[in-house]
N, C-alpha and C. Protein backbone atom coordinates (compact mmCIF):
# COMPACT_ATOMS: atom_id res chain seq x y z
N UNK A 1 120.90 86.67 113.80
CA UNK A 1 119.61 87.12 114.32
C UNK A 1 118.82 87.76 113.17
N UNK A 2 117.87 87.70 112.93
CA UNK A 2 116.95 87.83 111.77
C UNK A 2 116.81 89.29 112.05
N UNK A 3 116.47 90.35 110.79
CA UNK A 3 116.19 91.38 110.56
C UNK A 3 114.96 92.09 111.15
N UNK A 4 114.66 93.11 111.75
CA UNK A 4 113.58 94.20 112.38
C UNK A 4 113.09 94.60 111.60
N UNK A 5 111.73 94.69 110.94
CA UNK A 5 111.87 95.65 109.81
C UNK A 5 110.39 95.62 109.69
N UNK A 6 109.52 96.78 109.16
CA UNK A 6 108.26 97.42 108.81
C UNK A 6 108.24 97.36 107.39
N UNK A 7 106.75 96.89 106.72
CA UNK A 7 106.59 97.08 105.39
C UNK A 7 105.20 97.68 105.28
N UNK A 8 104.47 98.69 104.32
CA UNK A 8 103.07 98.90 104.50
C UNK A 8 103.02 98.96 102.97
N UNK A 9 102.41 98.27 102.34
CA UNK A 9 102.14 98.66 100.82
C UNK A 9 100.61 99.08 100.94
N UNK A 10 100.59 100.51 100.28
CA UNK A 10 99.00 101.13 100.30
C UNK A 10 98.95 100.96 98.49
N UNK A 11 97.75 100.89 98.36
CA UNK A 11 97.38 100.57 96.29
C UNK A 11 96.11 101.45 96.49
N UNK A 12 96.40 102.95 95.82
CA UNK A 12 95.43 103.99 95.31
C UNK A 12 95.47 105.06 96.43
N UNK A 13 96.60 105.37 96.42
CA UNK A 13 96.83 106.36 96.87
C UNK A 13 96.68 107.91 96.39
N UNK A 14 96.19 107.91 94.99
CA UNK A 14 96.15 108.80 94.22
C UNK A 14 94.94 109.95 94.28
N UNK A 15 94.70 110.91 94.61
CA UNK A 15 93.49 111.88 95.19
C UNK A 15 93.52 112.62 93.82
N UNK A 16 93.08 113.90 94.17
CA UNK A 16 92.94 114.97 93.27
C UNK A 16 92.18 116.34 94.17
N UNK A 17 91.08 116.00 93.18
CA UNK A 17 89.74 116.95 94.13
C UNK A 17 89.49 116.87 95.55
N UNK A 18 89.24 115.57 95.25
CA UNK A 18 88.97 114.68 96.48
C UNK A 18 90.03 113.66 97.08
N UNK A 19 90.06 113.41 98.57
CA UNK A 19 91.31 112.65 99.08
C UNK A 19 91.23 111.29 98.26
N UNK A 20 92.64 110.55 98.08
CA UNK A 20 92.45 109.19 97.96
C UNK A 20 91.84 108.25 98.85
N UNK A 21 91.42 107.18 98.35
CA UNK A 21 90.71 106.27 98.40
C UNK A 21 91.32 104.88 98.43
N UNK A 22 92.22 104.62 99.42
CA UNK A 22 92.60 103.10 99.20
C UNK A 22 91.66 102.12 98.87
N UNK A 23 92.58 101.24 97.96
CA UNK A 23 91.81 99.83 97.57
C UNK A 23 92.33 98.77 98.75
N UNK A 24 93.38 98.71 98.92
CA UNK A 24 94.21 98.02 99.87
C UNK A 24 95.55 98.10 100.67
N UNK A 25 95.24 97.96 101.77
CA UNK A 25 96.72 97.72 102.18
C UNK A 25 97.27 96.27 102.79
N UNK A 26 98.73 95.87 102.47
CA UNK A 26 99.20 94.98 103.38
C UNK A 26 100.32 95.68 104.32
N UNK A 27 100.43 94.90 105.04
CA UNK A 27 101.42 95.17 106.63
C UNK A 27 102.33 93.80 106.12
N UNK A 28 103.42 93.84 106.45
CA UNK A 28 104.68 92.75 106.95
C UNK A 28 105.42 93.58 107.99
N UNK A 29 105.65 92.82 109.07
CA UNK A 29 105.92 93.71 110.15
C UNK A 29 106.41 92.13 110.78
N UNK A 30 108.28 92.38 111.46
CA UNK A 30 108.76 91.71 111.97
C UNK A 30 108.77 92.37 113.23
N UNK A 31 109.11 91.03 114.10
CA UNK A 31 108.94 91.59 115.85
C UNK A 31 110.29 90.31 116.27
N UNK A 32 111.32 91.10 117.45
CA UNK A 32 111.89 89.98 118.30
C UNK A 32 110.95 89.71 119.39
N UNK A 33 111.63 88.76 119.70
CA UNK A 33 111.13 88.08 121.58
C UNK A 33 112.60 87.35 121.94
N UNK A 34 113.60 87.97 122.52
CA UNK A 34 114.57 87.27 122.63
C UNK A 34 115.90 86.85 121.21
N UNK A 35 115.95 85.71 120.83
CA UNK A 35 116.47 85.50 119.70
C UNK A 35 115.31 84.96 118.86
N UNK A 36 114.13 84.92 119.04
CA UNK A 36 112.98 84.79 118.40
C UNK A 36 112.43 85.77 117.39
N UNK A 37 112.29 85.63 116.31
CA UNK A 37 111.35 86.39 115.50
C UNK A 37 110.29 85.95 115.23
N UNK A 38 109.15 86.80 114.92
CA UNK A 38 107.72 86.65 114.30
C UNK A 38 108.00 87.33 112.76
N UNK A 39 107.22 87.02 111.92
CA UNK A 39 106.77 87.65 111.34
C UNK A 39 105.59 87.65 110.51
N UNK A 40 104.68 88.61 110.92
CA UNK A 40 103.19 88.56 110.61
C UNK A 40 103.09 89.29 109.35
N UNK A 41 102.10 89.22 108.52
CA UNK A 41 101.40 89.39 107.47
C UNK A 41 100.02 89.76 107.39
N UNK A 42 99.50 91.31 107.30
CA UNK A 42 97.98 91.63 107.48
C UNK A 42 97.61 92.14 106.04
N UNK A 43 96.59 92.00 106.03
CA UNK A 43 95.91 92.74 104.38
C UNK A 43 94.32 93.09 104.92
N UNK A 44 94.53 94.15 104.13
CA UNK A 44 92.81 94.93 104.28
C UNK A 44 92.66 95.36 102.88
N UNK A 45 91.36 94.47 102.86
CA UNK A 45 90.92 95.19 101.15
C UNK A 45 89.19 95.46 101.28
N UNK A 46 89.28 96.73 100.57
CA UNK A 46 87.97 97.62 100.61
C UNK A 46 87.20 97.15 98.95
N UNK A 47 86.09 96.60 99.93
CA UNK A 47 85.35 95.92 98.87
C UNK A 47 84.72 96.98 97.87
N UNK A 48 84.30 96.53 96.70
CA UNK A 48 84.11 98.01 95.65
C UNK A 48 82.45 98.53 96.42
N UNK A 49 82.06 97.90 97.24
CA UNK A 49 80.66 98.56 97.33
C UNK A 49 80.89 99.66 98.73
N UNK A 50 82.42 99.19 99.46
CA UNK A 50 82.86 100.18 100.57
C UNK A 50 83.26 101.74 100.09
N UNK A 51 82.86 102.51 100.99
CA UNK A 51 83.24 103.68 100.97
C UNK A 51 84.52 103.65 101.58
N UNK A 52 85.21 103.20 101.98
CA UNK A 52 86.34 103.37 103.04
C UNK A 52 86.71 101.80 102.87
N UNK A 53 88.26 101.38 103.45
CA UNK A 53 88.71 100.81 104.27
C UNK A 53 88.44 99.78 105.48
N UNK A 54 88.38 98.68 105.55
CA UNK A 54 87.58 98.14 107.08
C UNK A 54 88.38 98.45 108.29
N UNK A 55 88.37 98.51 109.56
CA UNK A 55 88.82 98.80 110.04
C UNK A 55 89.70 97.62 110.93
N UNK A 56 89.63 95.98 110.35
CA UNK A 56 90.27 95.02 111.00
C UNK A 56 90.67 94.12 109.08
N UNK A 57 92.19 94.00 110.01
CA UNK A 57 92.08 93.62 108.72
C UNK A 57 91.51 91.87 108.01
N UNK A 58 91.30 91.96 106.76
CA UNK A 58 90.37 91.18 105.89
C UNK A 58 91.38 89.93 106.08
N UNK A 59 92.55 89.73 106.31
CA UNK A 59 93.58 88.35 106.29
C UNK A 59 94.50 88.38 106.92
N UNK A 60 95.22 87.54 107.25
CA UNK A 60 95.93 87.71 108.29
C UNK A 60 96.77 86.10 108.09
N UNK A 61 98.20 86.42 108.38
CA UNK A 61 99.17 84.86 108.64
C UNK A 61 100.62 85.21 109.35
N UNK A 62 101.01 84.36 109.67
CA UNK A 62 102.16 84.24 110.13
C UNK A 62 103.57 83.49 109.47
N UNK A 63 104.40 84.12 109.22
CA UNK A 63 105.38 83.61 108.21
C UNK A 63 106.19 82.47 109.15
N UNK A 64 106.53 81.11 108.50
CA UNK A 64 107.06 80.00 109.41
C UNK A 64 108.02 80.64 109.43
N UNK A 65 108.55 79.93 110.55
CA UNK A 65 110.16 80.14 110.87
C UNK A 65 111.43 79.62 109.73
N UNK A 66 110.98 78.62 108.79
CA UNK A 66 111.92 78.10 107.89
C UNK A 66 112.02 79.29 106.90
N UNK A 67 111.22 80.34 106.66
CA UNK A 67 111.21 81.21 105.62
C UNK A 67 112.21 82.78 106.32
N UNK A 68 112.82 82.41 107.28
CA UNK A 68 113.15 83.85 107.84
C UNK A 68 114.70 83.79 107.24
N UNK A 69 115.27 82.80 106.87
CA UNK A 69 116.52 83.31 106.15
C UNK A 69 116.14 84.06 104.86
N UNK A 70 115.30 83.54 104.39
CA UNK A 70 114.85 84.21 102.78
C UNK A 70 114.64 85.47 103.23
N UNK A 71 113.41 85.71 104.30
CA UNK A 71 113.16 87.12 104.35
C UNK A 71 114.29 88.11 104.72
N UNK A 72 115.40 87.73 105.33
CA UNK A 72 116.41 88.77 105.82
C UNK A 72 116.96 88.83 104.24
N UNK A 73 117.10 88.08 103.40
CA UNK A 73 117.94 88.00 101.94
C UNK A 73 117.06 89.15 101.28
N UNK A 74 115.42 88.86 101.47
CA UNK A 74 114.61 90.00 100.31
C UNK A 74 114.63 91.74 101.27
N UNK A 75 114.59 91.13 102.58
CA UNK A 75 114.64 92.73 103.43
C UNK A 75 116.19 93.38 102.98
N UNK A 76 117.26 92.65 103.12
CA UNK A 76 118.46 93.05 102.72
C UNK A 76 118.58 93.58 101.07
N UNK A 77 117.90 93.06 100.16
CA UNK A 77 117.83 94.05 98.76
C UNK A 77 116.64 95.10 98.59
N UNK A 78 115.92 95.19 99.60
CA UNK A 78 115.11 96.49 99.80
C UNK A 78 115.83 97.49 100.56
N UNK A 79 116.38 97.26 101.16
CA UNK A 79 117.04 98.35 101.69
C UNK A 79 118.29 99.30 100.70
N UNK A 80 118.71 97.87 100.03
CA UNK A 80 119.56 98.98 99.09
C UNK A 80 118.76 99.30 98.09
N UNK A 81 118.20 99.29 97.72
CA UNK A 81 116.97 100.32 96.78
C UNK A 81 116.45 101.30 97.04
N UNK A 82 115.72 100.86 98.76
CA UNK A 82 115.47 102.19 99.27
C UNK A 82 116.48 102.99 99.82
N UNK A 83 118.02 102.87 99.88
CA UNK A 83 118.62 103.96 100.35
C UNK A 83 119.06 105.00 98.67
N UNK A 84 118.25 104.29 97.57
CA UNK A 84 118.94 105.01 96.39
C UNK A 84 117.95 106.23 96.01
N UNK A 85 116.18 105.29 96.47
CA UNK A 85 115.46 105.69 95.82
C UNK A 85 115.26 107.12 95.92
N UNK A 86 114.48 108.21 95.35
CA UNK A 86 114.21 109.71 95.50
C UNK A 86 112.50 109.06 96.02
N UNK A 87 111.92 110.29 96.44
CA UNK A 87 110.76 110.92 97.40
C UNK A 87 110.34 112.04 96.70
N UNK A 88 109.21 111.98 96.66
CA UNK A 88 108.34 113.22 96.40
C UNK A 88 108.62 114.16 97.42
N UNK A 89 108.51 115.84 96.83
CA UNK A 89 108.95 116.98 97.55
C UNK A 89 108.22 118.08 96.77
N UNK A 90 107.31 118.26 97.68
CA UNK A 90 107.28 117.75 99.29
C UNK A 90 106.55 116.91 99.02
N UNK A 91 106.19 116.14 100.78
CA UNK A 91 105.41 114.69 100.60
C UNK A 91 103.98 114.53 100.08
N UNK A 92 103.68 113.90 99.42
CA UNK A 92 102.28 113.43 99.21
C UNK A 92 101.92 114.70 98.39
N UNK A 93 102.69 115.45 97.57
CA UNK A 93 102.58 116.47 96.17
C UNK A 93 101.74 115.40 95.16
N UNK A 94 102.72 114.77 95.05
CA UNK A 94 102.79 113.71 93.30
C UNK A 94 102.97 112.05 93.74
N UNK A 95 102.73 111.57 92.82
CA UNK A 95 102.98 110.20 92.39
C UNK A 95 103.90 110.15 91.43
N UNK A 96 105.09 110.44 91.76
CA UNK A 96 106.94 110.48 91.21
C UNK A 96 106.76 108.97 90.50
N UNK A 97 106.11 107.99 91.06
CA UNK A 97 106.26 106.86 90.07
C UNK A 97 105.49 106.08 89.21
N UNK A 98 104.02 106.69 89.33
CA UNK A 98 103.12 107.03 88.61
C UNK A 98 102.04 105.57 88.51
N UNK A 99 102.61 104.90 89.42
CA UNK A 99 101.70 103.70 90.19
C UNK A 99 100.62 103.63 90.60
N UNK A 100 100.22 104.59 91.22
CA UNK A 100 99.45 104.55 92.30
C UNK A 100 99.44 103.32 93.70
N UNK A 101 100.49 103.82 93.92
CA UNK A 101 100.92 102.72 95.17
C UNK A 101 102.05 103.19 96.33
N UNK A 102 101.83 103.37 97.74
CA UNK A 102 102.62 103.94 98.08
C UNK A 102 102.98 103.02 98.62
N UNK A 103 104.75 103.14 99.48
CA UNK A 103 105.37 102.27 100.46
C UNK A 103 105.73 102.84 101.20
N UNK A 104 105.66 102.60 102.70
CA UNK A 104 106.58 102.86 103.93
C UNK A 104 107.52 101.15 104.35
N UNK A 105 108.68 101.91 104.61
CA UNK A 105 109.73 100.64 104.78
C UNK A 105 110.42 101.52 106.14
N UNK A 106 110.80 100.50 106.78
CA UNK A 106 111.23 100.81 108.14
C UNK A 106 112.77 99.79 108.67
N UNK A 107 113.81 99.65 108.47
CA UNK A 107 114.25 98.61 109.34
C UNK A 107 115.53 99.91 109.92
N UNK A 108 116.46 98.60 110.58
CA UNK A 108 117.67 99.21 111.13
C UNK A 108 118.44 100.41 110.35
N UNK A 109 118.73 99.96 109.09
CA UNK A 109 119.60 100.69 107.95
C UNK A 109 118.89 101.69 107.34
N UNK A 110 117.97 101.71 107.35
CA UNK A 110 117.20 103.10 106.34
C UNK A 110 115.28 103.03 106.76
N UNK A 111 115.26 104.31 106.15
CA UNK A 111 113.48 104.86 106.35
C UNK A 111 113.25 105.26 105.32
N UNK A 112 112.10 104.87 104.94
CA UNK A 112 111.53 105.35 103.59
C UNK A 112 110.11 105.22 103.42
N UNK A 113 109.80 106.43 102.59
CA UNK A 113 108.10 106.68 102.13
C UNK A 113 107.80 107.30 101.39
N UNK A 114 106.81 107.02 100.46
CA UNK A 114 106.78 107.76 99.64
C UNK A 114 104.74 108.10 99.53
N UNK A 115 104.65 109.07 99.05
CA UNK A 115 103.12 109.40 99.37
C UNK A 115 103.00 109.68 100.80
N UNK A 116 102.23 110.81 100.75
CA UNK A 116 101.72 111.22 102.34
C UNK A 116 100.85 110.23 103.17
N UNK A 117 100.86 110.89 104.36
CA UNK A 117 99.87 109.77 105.01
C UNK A 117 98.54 109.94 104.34
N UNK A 118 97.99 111.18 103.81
CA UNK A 118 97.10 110.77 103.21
C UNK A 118 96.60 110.79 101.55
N UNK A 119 97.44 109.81 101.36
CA UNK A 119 97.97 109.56 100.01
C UNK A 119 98.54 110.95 99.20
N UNK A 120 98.56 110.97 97.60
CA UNK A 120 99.50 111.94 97.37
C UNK A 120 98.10 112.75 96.10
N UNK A 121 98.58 114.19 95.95
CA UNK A 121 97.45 114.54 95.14
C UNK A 121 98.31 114.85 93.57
N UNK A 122 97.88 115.77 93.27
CA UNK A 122 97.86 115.86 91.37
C UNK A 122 98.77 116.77 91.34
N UNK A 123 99.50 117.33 92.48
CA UNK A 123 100.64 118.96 92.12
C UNK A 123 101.84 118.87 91.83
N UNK A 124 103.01 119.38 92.16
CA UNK A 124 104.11 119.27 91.63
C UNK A 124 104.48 119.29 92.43
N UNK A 125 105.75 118.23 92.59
CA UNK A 125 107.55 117.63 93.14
C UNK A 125 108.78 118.20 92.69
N UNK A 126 109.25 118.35 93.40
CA UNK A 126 110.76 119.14 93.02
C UNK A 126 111.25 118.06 92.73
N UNK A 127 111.01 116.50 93.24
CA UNK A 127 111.61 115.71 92.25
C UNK A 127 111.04 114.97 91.99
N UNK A 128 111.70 114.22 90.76
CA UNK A 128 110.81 113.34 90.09
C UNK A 128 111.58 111.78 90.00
N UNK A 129 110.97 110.85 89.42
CA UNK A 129 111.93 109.88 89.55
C UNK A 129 112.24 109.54 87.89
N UNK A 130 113.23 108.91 87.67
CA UNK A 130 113.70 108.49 86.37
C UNK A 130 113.31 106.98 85.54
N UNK A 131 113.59 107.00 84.82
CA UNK A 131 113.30 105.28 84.46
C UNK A 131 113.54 104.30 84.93
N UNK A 132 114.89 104.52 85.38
CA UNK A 132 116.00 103.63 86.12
C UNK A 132 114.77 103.55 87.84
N UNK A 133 114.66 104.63 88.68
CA UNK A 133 113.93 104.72 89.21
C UNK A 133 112.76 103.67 89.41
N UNK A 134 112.03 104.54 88.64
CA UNK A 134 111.07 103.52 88.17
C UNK A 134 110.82 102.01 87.93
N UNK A 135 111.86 101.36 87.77
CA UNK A 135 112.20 100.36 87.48
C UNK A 135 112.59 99.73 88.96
N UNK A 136 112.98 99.82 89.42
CA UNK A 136 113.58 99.81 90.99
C UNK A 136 112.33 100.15 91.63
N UNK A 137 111.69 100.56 91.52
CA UNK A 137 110.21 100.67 92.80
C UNK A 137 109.34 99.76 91.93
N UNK A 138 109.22 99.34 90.74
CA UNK A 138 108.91 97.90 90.23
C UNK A 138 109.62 96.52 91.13
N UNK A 139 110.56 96.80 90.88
CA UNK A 139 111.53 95.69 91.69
C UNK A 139 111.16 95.40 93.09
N UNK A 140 111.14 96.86 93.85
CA UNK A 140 111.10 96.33 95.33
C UNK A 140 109.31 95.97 95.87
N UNK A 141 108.51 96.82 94.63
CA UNK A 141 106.90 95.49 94.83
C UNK A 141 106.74 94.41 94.43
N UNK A 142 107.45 93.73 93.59
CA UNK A 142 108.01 92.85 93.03
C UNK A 142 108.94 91.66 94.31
N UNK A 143 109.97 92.16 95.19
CA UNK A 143 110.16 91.45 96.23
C UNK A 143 108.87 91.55 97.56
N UNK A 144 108.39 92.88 97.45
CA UNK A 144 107.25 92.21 98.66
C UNK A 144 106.20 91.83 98.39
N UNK A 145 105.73 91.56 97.18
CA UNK A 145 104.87 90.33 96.98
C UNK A 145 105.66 89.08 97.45
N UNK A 146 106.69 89.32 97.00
CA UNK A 146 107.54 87.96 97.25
C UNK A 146 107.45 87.22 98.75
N UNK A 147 107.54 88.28 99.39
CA UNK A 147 107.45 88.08 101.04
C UNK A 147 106.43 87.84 101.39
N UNK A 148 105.42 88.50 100.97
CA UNK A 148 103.83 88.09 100.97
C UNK A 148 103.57 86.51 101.12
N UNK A 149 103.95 85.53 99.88
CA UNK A 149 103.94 84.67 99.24
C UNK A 149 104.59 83.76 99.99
N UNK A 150 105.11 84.01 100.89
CA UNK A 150 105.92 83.10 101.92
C UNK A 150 105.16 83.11 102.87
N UNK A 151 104.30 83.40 103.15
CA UNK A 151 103.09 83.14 104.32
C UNK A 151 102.19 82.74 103.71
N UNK A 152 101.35 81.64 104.30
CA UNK A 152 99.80 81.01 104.23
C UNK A 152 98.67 82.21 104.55
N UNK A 153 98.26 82.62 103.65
CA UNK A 153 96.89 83.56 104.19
C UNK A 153 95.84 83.02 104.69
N UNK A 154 95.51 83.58 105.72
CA UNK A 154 94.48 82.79 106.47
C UNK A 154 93.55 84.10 106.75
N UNK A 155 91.73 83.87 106.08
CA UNK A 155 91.37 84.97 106.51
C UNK A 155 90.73 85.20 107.64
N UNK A 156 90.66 86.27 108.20
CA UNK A 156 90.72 87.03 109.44
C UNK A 156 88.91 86.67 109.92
């Protein structure tokens, strides 16, 4: 049975003075129906002349069904990354990985987020992340583009 699982990649999450300002977000978000899975694919991107975010998102697809073994293979090496990775402390202090990009990941085996809900500002974390780190939250945007890429975008 194919994997449950939540993805939200936010890009500019980074504030200061003033709150952040997303450029974009995507959604991958699996659903059952029985022994049935979906899995949909949304993106919202805030055009440079927007002040904000739109409020539906800009694209939208549905991942075929031939691609859901792959996706349980790339959801299954996100999860062990995210059960290693460290978190800003407290939330949405810092940008520990200095991206400007936050993730929420959701499935059966682990929860993870990093940046507040409303993105993260300029102060200090009790922790920080390491190279190795670093390298590994490269990796796991690195597989959800990947997942991305397995759906036809179709815009909204």
């Amino acid at each position: 049975m194919p994997k449950q699982f939540y993805i939200r990649v936010t890009h500019g999450i980074t504030g200061g003075f003033a709150p952040a300002t997303p450029t974009s977000v995507q959604q991958i978000t699996s659903s059952l129906s029985g022994s049935a899975a979906t899995i949909q694919l949304q993106t919202t991107t805030r055009a440079k002349d927007q002040a904000k975010l739109p409020d539906a998102p800009t694209a939208e697809s549905v991942l075929p069904s031939s691609s859901h073994n792959k996706v349980d293979e790339l959801v299954t090496e996100l999860e062990e990354i995210f059960k290693k990775l460290p978190r800003e402390d407290p939330p949405g202090s810092k940008d520990i990985y200095g991206m400007d990009v936050g993730i929420v990941f959701g499935s059966d085996a682990v929860q993870w987020q990093n940046g507040g809900p409303a993105g993260c500002g300029e102060g200090f974390s009790q922790t920080d992340a390491t190279d190795a780190d670093k390298k590994e939250f490269t990796r796991a945007l690195e597989i959800i583009d990947k997942l991305t890429s397995l759906g036809q975008v179709e815009t909204a």
